[in-house]
Structure formats: structure tokens, C-alpha cells
Protein backbone atom coordinates (compact mmCIF):
# COMPACT_ATOMS: atom_id res chain seq x y z
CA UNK A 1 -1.55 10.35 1.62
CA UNK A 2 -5.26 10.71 1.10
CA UNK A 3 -5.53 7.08 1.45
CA UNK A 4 -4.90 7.06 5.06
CA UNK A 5 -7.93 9.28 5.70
CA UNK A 6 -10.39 7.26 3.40
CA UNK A 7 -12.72 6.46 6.32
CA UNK A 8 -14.73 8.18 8.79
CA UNK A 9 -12.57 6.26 11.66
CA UNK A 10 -9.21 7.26 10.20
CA UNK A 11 -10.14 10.70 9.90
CA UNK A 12 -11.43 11.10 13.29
CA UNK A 13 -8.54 9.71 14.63
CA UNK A 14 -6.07 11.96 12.89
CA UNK A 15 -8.27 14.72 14.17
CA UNK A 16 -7.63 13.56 17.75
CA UNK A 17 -3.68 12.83 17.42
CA UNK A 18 -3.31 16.35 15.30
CA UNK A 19 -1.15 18.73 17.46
CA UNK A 20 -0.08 21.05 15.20
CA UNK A 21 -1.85 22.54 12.23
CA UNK A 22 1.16 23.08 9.58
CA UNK A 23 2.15 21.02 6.69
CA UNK A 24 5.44 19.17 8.48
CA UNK A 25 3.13 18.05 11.42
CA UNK A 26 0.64 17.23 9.00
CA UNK A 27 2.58 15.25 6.59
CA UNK A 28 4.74 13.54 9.87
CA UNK A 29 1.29 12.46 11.49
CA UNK A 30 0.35 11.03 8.21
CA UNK A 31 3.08 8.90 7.82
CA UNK A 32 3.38 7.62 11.49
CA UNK A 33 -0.40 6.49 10.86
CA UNK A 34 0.32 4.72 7.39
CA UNK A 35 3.19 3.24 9.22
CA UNK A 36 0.73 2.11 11.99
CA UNK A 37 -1.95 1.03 8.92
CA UNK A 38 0.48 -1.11 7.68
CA UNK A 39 2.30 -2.65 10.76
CA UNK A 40 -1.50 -3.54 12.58
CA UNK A 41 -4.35 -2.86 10.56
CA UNK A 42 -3.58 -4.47 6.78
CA UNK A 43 -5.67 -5.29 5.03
CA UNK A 44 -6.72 -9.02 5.45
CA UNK A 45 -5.25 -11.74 2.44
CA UNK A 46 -8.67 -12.94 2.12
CA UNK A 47 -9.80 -9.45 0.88
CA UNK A 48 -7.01 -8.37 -0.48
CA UNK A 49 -7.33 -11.44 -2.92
CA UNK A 50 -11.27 -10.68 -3.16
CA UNK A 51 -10.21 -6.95 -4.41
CA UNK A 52 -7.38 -7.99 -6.79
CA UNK A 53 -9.97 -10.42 -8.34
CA UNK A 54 -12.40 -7.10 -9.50
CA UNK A 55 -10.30 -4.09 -9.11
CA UNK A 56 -6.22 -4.88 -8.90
CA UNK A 57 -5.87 -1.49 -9.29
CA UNK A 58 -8.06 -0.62 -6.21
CA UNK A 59 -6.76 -3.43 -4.01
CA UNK A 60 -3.16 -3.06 -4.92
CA UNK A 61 -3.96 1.18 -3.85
CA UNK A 62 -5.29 0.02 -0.63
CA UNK A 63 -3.06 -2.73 0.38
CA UNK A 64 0.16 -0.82 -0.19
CA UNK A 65 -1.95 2.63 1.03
CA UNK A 66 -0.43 4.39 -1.72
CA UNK A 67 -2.28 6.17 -4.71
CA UNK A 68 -2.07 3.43 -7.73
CA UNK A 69 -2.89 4.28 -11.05
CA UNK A 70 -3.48 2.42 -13.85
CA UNK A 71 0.51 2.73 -15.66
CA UNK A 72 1.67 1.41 -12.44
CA UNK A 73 -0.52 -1.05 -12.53
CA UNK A 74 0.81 -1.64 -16.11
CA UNK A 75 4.20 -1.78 -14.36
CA UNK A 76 3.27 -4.72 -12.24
CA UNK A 77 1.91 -6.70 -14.61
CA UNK A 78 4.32 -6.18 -17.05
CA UNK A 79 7.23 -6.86 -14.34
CA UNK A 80 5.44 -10.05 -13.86
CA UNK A 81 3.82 -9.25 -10.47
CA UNK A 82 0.97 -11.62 -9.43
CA UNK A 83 -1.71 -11.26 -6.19
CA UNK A 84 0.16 -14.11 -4.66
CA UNK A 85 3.64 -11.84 -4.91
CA UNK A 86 2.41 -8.65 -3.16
CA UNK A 87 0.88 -10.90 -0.09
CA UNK A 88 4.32 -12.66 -0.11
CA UNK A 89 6.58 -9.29 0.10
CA UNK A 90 4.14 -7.59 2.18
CA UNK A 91 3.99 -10.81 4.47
CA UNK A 92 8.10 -10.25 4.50
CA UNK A 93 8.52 -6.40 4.26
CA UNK A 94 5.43 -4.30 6.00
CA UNK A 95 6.51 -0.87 4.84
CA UNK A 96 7.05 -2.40 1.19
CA UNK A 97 6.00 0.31 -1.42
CA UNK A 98 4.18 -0.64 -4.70
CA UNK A 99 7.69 0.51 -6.52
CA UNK A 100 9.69 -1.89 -4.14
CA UNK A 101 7.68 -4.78 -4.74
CA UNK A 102 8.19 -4.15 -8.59
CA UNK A 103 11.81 -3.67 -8.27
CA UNK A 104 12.07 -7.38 -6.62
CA UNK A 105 9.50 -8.62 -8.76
CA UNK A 106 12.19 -7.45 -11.89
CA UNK A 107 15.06 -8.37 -9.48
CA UNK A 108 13.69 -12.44 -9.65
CA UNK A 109 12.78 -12.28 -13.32
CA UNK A 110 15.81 -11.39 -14.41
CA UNK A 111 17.51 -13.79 -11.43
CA UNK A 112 16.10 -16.54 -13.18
CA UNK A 113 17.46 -15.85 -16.66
């Protein structure tokens, strides 16, 4: 959940909306904000598509607002998973994670065999 904090504006904001200091309060407020992130803030196609062009494992990190690594990566590539796709599911689906969107991506390869 790092991810959600990776600016100076998220973090201050979590500082404000913090109520209590233990890990469940923590972890809840975390998720409520990548749920927010996600729903209002995504990140824009145009950049998103700018990112994936230099870094797809730094875009697809950000646009999902999970932690990618590079075998994932490998897993969306080798499920067939293109820029194009992830705008498309997280057009559809919002709270789509990185492992959803290469479930569906396998789910229409092997649809179309």
C-alpha cells in the first residue's frame, strides 16, 4: 500500500483523515483512499500510455496502485496483455487488480481458441 502515499499530497492527506494509530485503522484508511485513487483520481490514458511506452512496469504499478514487479510484468505479457487492454478493463472495472486483468486477459485468449 505504499503506493497510495507516494506523494507529498497523499501523505498529508492520510495524515489528516488518520483517527486511529493501529494497524486495522491504518490498513482500512489505506484502502478507502486507493479505493478513492482509483474511483476519482486515475491516472489519465494519455499518461498512462506515455508511462507504458518507457516503463510498463512503472505505469502498470501506478495505474492499478499496486506494487508490480517485473515476473508480473512477465505475466502480462506473456498472458497477452497490451496498454490498450488495461485502459479497456480499467475503463470497465475501477477496482480491477493487475491479477484480474490477467485472469481476463487468459480468460479471452483461450475464448478465442
Amino acid at each position: 500500500m505504499q503506493i497510495i502515499l507516494n506523494t507529498v499530497e497523499r501523505r498529508n492527506a492520510f495524515i489528516r483523515r488518520i483517527m486511529n494509530v493501529n494497524d486495522q485503522a491504518i490498513q482500512h484508511l489505506l484502502h478507502l483512499m486507493k479505493d478513492e485513487y482509483l474511483r476519482y483520481e486515475q491516472l489519465s490514458n494519455e499518461a498512462f500510455i506515455a508511462i507504458y511506452a518507457m516503463n510498463p512496469v512503472e505505469a502498470l504499478s501506478v495505474y492499478f496502485l499496486e506494487s508490480v514487479d517485473v515476473h508480473m510484468y512477465w505475466e502480462w505479457c506473456d498472458a497477452g496483455g497490451t496498454g490498450e487492454q488495461a485502459m479497456q478493463y480499467k475503463h470497465e472495472a475501477p477496482f480491477l487488480t493487475l491479477i484480474q486483468a490477467i485472469e481476463r486477459v487468459e480468460e479471452e485468449m483461450y475464448a478465442r481458441t
